[in-house]
PDB file of N, CA and C in Angstrom:
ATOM      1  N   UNK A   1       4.178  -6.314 -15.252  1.00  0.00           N
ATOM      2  CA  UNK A   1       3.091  -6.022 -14.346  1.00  0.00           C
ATOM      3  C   UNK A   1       3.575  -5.068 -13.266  1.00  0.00           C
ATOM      4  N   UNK A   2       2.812  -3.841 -12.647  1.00  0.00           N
ATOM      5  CA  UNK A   2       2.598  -3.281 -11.984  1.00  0.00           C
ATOM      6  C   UNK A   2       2.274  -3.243 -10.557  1.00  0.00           C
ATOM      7  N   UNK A   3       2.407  -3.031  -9.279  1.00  0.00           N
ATOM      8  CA  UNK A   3       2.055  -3.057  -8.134  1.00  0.00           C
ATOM      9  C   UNK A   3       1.668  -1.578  -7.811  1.00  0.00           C
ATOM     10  N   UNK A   4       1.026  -1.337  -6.818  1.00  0.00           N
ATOM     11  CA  UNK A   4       0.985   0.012  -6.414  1.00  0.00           C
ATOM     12  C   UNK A   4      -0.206  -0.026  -4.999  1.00  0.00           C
ATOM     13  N   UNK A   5       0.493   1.504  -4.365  1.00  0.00           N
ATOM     14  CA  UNK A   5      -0.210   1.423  -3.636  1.00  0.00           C
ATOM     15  C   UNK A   5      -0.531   2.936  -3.310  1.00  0.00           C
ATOM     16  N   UNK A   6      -1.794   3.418  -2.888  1.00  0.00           N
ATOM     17  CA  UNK A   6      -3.109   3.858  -3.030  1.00  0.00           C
ATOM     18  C   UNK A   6      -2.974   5.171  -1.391  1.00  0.00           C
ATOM     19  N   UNK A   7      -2.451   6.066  -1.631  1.00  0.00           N
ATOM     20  CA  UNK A   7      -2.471   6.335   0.100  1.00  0.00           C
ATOM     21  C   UNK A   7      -3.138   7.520   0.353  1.00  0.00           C
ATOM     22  N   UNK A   8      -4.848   7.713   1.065  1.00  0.00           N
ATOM     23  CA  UNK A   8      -5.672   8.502   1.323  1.00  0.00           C
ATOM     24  C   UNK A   8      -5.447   9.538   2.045  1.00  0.00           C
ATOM     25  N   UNK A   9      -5.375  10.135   1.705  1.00  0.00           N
ATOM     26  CA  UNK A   9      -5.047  11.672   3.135  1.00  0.00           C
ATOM     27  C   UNK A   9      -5.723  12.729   3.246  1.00  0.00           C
ATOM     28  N   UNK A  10      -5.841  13.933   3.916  1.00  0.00           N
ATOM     29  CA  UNK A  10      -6.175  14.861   3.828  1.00  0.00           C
ATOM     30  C   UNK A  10      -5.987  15.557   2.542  1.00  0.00           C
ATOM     31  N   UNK A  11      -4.541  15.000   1.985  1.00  0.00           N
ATOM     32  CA  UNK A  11      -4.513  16.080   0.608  1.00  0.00           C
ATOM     33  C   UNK A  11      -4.699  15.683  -0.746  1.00  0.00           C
ATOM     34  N   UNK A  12      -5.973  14.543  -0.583  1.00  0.00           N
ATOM     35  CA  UNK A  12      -6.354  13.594  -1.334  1.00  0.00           C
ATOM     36  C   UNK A  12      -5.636  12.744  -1.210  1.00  0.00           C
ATOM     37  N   UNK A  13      -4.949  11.919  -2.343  1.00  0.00           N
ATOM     38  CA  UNK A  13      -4.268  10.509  -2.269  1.00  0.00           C
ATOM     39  C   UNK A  13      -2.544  10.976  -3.177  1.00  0.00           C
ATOM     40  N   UNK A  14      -1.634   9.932  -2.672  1.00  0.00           N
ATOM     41  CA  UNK A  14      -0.639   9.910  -3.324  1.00  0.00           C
ATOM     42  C   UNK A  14      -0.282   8.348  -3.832  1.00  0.00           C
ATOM     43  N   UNK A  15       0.659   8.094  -4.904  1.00  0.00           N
ATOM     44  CA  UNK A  15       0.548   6.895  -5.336  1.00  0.00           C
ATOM     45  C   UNK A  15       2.280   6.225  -5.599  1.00  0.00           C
ATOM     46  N   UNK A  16       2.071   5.221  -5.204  1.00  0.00           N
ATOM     47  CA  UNK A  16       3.504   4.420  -5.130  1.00  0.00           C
ATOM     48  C   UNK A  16       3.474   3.545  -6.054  1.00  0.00           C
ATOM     49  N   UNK A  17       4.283   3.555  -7.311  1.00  0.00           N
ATOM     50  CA  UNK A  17       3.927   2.158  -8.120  1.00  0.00           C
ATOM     51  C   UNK A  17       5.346   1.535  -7.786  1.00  0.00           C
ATOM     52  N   UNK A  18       5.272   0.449  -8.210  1.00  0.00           N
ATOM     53  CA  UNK A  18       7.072  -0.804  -8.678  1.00  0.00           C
ATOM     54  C   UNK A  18       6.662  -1.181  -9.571  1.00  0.00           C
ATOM     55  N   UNK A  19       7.568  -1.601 -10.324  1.00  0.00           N
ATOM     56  CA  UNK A  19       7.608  -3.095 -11.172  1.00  0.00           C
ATOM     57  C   UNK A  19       7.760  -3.972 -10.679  1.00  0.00           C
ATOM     58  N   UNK A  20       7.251  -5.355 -11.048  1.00  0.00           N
ATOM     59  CA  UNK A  20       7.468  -6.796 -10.497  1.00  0.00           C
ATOM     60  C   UNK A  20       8.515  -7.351 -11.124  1.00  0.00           C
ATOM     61  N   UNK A  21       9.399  -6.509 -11.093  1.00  0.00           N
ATOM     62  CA  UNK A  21      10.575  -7.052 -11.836  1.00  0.00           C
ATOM     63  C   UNK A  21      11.841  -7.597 -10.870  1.00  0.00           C
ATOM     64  N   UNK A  22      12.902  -7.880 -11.449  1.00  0.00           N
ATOM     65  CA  UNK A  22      14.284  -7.959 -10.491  1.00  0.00           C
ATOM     66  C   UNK A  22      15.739  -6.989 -10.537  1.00  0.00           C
ATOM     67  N   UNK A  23      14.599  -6.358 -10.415  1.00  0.00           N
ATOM     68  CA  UNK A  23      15.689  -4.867 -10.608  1.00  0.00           C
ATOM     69  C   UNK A  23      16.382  -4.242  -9.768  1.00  0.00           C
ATOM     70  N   UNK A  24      17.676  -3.269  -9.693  1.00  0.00           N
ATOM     71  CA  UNK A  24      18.020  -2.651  -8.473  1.00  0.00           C
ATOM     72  C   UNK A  24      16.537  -1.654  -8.227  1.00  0.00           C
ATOM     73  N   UNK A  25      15.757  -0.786  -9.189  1.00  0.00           N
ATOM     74  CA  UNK A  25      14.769   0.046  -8.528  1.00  0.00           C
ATOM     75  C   UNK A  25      13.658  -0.445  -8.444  1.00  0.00           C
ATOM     76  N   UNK A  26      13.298  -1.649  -8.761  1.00  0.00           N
ATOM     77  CA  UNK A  26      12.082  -2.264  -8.629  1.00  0.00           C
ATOM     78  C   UNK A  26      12.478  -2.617  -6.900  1.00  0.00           C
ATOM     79  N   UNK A  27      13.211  -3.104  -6.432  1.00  0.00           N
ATOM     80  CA  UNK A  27      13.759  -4.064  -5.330  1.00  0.00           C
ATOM     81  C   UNK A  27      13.650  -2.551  -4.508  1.00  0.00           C
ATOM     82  N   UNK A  28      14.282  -1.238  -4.746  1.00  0.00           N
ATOM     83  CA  UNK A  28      14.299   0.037  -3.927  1.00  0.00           C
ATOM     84  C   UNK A  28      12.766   0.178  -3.604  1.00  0.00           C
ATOM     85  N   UNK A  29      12.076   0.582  -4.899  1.00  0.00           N
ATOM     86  CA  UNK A  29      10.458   1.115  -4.664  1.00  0.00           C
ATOM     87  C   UNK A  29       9.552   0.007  -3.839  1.00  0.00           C
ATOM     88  N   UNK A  30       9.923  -1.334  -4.067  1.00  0.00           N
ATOM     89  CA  UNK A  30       8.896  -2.031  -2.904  1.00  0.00           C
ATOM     90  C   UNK A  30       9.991  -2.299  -1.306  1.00  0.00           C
ATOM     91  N   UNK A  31      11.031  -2.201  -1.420  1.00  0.00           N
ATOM     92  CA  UNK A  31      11.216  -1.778   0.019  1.00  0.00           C
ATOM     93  C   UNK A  31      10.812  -0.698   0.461  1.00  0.00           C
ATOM     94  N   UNK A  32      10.183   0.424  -0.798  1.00  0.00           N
ATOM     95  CA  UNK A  32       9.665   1.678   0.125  1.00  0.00           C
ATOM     96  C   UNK A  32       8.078   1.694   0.681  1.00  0.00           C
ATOM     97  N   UNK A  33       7.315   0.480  -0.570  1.00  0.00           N
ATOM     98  CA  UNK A  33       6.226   0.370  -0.669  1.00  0.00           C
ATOM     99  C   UNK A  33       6.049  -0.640   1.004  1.00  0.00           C
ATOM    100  N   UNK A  34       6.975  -1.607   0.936  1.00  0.00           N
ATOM    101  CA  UNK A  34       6.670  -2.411   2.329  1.00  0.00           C
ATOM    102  C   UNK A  34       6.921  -1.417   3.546  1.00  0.00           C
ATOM    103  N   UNK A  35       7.644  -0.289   3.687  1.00  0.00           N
ATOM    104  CA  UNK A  35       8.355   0.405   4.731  1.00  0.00           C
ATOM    105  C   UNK A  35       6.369   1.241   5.187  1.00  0.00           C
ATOM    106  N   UNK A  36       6.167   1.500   4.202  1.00  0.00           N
ATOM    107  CA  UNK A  36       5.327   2.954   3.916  1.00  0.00           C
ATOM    108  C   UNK A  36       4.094   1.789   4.563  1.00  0.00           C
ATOM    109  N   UNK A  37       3.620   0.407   4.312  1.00  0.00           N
ATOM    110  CA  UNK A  37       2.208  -0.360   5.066  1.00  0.00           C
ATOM    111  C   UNK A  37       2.496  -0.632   6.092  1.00  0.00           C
ATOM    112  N   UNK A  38       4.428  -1.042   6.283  1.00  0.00           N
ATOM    113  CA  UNK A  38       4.211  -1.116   8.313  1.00  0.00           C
ATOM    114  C   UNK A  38       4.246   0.087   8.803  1.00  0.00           C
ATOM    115  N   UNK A  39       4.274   0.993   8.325  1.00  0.00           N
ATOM    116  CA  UNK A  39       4.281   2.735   9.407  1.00  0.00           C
ATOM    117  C   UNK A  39       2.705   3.121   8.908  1.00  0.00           C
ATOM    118  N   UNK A  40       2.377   2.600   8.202  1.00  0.00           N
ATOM    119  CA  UNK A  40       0.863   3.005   8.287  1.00  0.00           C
ATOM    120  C   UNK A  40      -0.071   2.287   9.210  1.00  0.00           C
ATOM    121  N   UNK A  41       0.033   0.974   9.743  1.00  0.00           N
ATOM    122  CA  UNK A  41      -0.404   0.077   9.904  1.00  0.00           C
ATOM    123  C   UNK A  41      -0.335   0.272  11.753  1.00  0.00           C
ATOM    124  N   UNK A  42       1.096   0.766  11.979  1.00  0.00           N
ATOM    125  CA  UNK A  42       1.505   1.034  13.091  1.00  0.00           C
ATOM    126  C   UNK A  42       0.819   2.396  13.517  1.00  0.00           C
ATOM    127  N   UNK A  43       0.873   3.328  12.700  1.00  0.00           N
ATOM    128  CA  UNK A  43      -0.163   4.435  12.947  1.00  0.00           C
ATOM    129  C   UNK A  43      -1.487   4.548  13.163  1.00  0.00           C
ATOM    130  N   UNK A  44      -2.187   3.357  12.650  1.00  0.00           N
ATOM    131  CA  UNK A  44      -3.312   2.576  12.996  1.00  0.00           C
ATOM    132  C   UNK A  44      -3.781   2.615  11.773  1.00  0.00           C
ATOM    133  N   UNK A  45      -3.690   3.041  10.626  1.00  0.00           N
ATOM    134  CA  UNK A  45      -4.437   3.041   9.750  1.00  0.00           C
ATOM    135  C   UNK A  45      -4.729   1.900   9.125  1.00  0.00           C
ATOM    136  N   UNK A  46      -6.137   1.918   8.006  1.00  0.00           N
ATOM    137  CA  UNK A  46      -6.436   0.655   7.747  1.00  0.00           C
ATOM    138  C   UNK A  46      -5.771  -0.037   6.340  1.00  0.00           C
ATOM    139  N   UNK A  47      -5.625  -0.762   6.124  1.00  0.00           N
ATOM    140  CA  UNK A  47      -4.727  -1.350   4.803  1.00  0.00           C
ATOM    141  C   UNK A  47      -5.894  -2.048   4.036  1.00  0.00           C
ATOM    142  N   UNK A  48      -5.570  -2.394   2.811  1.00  0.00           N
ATOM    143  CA  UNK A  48      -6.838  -3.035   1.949  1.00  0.00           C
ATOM    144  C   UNK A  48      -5.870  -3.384   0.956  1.00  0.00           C
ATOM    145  N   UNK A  49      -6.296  -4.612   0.447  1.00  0.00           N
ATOM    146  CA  UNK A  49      -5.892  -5.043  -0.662  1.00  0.00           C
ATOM    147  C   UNK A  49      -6.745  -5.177  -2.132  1.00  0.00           C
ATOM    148  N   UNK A  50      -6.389  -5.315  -3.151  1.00  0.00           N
ATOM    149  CA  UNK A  50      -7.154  -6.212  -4.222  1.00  0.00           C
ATOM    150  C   UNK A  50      -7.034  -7.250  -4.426  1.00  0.00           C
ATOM    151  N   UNK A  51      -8.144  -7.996  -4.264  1.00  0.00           N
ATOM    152  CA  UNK A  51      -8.436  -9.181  -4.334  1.00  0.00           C
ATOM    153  C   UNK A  51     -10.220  -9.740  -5.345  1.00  0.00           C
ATOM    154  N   UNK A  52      -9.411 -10.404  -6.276  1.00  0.00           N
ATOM    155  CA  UNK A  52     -10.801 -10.435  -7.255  1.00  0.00           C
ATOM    156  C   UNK A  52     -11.378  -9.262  -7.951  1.00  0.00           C
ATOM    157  N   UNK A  53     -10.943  -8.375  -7.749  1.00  0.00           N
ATOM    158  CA  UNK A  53     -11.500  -6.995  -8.514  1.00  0.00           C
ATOM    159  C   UNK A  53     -12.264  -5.978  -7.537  1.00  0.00           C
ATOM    160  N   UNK A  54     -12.024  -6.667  -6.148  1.00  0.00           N
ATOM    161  CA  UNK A  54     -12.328  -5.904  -4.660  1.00  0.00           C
ATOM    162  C   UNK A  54     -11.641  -5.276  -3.804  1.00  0.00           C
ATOM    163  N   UNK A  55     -11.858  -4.609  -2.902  1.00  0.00           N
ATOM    164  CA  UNK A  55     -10.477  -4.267  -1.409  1.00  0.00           C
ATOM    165  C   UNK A  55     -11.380  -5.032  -0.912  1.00  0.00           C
ATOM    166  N   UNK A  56     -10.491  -5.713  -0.288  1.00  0.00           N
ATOM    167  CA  UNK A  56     -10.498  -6.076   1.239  1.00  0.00           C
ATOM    168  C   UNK A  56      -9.360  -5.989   2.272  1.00  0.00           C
ATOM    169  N   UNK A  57     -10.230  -5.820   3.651  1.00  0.00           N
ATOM    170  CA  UNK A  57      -8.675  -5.090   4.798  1.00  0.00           C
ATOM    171  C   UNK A  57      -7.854  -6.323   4.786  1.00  0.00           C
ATOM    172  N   UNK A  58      -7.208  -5.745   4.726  1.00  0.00           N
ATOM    173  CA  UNK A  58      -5.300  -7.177   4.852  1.00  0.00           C
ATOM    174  C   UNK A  58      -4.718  -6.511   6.416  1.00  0.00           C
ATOM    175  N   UNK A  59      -4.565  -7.509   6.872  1.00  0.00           N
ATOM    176  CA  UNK A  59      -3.758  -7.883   8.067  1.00  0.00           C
ATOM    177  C   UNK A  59      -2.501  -8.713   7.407  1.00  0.00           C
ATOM    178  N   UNK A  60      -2.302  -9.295   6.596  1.00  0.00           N
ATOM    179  CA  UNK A  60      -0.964  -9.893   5.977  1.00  0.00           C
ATOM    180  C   UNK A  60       0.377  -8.940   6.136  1.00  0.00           C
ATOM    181  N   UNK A  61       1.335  -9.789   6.066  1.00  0.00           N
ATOM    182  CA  UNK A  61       2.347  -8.874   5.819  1.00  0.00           C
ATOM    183  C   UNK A  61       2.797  -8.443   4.314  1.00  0.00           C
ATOM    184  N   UNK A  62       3.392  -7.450   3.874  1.00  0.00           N
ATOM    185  CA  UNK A  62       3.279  -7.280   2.767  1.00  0.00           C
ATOM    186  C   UNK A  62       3.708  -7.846   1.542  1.00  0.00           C
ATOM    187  N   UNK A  63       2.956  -7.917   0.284  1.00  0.00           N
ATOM    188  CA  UNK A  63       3.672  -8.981  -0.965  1.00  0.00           C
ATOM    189  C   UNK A  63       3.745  -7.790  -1.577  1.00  0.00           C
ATOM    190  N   UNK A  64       4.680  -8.064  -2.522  1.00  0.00           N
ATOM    191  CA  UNK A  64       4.919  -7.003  -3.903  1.00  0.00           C
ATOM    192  C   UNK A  64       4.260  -7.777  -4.927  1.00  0.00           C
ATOM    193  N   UNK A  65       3.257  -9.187  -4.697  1.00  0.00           N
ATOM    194  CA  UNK A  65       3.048  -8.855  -6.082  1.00  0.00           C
ATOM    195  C   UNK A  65       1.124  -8.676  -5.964  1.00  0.00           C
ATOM    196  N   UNK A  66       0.854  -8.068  -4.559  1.00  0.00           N
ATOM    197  CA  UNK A  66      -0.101  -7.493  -4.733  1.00  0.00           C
ATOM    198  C   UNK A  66      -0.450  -6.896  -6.090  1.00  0.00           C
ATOM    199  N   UNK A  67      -1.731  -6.811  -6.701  1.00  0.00           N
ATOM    200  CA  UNK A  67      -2.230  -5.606  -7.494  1.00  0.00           C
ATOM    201  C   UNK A  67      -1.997  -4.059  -7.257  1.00  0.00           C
ATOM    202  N   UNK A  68      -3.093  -4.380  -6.471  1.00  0.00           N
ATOM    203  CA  UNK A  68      -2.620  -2.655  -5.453  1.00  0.00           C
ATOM    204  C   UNK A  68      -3.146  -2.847  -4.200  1.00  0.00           C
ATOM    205  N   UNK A  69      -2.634  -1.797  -3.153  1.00  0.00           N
ATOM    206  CA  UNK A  69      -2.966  -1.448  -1.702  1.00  0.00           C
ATOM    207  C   UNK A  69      -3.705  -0.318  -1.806  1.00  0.00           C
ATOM    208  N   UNK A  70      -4.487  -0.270  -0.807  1.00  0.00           N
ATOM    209  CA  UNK A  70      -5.096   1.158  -0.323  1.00  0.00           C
ATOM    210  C   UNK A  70      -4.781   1.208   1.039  1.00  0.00           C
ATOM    211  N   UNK A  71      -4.004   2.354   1.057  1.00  0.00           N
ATOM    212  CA  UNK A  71      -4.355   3.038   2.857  1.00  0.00           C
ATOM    213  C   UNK A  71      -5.140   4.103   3.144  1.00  0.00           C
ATOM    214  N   UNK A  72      -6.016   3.989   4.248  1.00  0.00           N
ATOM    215  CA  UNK A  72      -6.967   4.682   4.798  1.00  0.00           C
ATOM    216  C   UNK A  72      -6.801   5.065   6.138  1.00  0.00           C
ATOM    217  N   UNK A  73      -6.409   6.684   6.464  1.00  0.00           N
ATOM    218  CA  UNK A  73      -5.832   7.050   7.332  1.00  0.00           C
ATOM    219  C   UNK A  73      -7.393   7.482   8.746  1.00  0.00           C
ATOM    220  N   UNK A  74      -7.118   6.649   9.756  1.00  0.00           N
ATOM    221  CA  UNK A  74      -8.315   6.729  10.855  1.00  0.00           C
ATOM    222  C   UNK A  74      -8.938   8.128  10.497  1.00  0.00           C
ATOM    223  N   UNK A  75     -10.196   7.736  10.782  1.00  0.00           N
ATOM    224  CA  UNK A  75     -11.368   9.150  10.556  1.00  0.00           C
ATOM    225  C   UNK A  75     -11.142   9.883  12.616  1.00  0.00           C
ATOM    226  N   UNK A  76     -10.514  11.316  12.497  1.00  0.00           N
ATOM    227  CA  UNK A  76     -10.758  11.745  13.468  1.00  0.00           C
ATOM    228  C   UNK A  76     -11.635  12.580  13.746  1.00  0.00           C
ATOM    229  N   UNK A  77     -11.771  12.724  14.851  1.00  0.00           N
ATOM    230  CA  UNK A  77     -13.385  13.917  15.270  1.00  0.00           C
ATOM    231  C   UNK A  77     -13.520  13.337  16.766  1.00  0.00           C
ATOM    232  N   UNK A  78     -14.273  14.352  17.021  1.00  0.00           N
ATOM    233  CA  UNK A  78     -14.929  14.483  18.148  1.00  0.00           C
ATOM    234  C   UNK A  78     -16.196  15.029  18.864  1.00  0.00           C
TER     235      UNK A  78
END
């Protein structure tokens, strides 16, 4: 099984997968995947999870064996 996460930007989206495995690069890619939701999170952006075949915003701290994440970077304007 797969994890991944979902990240919205200006230059469309980019995508982070792991394995749920116990691997040296499974263990690398979700320390990058957890690094990448607290600097998003801290930037203010919004986080979402899957849950049931839905997003919903997560305030949790992060699991790897999420499905997938979405980040959604604040709408600016003025």
């Amino acid at each position: 099984m797969r994890g991944r996460i979902i990240i919205a930007n200006r230059r469309g989206h980019q995508v982070l997968e792991w394995e749920m495995t116990d691997t040296e690069e499974a263990r690398e890619q979700i320390a990058i995947a957890e690094r990448i939701i607290r600097e998003a999170r801290a930037a203010g952006c919004a986080v979402s999870k899957k849950v049931g075949g839905q997003h919903v915003i997560d305030y949790e701290p992060f699991d790897p064996r999420v499905e997938e994440y979405q980040i959604l970077a604040p709408i600016a304007g003025g």
